[in-house]
C-alpha atoms as a PDB file:
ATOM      1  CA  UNK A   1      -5.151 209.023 134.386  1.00  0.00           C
ATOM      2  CA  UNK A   2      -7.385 211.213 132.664  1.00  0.00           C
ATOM      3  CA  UNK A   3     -10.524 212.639 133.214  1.00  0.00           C
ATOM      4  CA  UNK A   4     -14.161 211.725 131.728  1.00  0.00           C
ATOM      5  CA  UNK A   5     -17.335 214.244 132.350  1.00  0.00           C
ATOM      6  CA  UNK A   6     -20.131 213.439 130.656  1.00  0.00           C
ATOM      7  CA  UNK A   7     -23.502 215.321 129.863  1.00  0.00           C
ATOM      8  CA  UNK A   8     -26.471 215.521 128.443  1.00  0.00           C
ATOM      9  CA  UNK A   9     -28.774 212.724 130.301  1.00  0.00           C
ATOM     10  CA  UNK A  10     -32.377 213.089 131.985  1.00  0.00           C
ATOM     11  CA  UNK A  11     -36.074 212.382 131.331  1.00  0.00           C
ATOM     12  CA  UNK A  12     -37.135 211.633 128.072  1.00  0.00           C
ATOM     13  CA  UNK A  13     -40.367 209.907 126.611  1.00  0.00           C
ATOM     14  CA  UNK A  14     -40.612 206.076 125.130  1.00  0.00           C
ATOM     15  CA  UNK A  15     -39.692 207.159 121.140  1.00  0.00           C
ATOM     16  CA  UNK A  16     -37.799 210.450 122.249  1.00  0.00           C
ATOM     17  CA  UNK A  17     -33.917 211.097 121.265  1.00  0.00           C
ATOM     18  CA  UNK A  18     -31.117 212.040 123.883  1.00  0.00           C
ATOM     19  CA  UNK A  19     -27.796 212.828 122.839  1.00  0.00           C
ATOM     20  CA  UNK A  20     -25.002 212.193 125.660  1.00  0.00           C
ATOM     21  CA  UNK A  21     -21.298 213.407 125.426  1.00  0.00           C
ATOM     22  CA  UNK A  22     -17.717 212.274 127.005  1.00  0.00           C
ATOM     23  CA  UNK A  23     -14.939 214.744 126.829  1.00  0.00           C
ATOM     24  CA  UNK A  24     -11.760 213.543 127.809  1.00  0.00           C
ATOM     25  CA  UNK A  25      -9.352 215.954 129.621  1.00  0.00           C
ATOM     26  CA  UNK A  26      -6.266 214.140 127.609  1.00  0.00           C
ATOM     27  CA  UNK A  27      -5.459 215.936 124.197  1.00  0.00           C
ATOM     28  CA  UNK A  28      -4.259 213.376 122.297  1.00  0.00           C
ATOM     29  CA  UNK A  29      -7.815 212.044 122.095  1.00  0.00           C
ATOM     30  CA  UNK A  30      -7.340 209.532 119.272  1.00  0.00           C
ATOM     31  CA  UNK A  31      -4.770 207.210 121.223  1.00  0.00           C
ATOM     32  CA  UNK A  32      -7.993 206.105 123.308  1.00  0.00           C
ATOM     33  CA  UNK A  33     -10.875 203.788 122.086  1.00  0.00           C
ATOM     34  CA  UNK A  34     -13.767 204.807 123.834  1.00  0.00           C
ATOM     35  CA  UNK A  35     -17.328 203.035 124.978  1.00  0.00           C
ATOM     36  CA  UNK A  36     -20.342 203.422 126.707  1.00  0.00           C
ATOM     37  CA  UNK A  37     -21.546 201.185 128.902  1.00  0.00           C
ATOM     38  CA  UNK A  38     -25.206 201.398 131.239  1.00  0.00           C
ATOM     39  CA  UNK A  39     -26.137 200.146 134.167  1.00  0.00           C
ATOM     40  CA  UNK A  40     -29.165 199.605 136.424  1.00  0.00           C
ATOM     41  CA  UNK A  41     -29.667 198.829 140.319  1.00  0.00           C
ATOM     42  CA  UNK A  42     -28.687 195.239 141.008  1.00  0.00           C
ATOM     43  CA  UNK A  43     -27.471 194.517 137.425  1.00  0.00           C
ATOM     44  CA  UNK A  44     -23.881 193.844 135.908  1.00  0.00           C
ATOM     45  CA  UNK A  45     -22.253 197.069 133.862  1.00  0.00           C
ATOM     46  CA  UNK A  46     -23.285 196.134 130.420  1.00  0.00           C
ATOM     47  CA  UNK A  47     -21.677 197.311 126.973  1.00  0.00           C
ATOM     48  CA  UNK A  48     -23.645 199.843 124.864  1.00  0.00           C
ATOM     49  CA  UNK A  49     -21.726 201.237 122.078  1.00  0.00           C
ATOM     50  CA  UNK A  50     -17.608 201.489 121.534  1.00  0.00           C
ATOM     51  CA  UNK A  51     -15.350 203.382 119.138  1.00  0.00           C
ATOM     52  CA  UNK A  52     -11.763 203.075 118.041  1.00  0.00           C
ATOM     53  CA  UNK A  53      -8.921 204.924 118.748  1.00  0.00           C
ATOM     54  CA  UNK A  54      -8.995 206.769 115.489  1.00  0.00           C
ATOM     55  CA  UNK A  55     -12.889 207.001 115.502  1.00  0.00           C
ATOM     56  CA  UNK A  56     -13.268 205.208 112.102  1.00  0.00           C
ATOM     57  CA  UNK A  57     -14.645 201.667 113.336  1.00  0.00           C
ATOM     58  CA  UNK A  58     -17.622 201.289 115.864  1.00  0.00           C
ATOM     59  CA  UNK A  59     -18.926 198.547 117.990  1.00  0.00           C
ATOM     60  CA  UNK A  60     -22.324 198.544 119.019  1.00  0.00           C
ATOM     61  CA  UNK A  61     -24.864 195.704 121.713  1.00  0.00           C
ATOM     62  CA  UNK A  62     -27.483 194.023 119.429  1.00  0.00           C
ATOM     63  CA  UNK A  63     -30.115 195.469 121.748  1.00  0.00           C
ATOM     64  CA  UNK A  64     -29.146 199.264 120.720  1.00  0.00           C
ATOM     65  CA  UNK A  65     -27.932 199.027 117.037  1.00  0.00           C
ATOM     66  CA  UNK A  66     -29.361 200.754 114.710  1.00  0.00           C
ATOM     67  CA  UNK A  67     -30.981 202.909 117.319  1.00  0.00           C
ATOM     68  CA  UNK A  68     -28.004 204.568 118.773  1.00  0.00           C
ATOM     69  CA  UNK A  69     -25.029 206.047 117.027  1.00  0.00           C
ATOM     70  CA  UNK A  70     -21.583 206.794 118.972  1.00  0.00           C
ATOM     71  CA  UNK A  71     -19.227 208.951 117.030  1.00  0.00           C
ATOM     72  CA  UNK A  72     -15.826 210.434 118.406  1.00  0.00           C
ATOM     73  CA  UNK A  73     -14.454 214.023 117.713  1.00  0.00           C
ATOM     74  CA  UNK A  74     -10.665 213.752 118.031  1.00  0.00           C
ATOM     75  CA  UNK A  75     -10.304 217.578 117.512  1.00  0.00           C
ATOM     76  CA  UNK A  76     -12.662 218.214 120.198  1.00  0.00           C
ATOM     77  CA  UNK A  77     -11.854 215.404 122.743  1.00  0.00           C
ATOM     78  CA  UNK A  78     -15.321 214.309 123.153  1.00  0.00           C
ATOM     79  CA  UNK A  79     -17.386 211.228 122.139  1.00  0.00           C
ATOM     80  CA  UNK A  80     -21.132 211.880 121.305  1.00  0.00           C
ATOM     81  CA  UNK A  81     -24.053 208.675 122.017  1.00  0.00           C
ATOM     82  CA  UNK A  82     -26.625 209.681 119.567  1.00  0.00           C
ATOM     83  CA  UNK A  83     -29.861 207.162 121.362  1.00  0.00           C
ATOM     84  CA  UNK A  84     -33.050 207.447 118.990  1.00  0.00           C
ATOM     85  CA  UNK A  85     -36.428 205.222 119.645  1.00  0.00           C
ATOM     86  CA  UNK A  86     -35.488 205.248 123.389  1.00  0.00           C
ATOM     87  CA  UNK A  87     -37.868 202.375 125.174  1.00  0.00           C
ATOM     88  CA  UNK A  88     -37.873 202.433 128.693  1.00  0.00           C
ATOM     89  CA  UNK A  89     -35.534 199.467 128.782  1.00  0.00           C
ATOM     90  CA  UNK A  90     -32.629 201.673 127.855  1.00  0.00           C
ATOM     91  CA  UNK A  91     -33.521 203.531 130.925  1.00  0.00           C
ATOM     92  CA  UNK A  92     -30.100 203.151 132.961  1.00  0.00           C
ATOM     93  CA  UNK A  93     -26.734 205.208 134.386  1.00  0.00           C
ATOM     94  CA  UNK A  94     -24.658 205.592 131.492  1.00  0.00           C
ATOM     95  CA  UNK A  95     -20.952 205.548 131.864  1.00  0.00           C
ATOM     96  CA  UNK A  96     -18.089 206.985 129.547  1.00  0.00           C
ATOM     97  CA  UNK A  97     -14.862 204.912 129.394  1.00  0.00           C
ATOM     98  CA  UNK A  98     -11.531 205.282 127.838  1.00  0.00           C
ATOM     99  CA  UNK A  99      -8.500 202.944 128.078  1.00  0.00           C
ATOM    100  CA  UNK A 100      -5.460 204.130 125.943  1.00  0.00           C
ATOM    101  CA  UNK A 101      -5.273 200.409 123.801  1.00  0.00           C
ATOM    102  CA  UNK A 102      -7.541 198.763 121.474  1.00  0.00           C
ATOM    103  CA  UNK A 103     -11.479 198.262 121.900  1.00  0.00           C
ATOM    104  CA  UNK A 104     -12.807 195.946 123.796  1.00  0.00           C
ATOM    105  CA  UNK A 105     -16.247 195.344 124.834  1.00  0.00           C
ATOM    106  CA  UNK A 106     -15.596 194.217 128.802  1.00  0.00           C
ATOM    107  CA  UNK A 107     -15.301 197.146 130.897  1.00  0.00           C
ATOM    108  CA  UNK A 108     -11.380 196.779 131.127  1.00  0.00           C
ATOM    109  CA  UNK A 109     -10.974 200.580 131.245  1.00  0.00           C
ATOM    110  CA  UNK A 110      -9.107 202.626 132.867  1.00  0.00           C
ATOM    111  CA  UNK A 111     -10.603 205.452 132.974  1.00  0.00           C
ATOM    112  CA  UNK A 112     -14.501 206.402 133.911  1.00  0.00           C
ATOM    113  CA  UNK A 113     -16.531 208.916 134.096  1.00  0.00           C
ATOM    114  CA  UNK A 114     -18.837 209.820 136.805  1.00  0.00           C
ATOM    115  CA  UNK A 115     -22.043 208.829 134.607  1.00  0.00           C
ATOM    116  CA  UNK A 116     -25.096 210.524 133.885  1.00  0.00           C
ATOM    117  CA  UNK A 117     -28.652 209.472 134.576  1.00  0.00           C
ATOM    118  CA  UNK A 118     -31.250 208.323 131.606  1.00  0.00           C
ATOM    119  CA  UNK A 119     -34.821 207.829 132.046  1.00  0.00           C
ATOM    120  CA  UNK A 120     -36.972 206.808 129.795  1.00  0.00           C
ATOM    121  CA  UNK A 121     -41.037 207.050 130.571  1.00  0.00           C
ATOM    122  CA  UNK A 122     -43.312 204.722 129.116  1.00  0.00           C
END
């Protein structure tokens, strides 16, 4: 089991930038594929944005791409959710997860983090 502590949430304006981070407390980062995933009060945990376990190929939901960018430093244990041209729709509790196998876009992790808040004013 490791542990996942992300940062960097809070208040931001409709067509402001954020930039959340995951480090992972295991150092042999690049053996786990990592995502993001959001969720809001009374909805299911949806998929934002996933990377592999080397960091070379990344998944993204149709409803963020091209506005957010996830990007993993191996050397540095931490994955990074650039979010650009944040709408208030995006606002949400954002979760880190890692699982030590390949990607996948359910939330069949094993490992969580203790999410951070993002709001998003209109």
């Amino acid at each position: 089991q490791v542990q996942l502590v992300e940062s960097g949430g809070g208040l931001v304006e409709a067509g402001g930038s954020l930039r959340l981070s995951c480090a992972i407390s295991e150092h042999t980062a690049n053996t786990y594929s990592m995502a993001w995933f959001r969720q809001v009060p009374g909805k299911e945990r949806e998929f934002v944005a996933g990377i592999s376990r080397s960091g070379m190929i990344t998944y993204y939901a149709d409803s963020v791409r091209g506005r957010f960018t996830i990007a993993k430093d191996n050397a540095k244990n931490t994955v990074f959710l650039q979010m650009n041209t944040l709408t208030p729709e995006d606002t949400a509790y954002y979760y880190c997860a890692a699982r030590p196998a390949a990607f996948t876009r359910e939330p069949f992790y094993d490992n969580w983090g203790q999410g951070t808040q993002v709001t998003v004013s209109s």
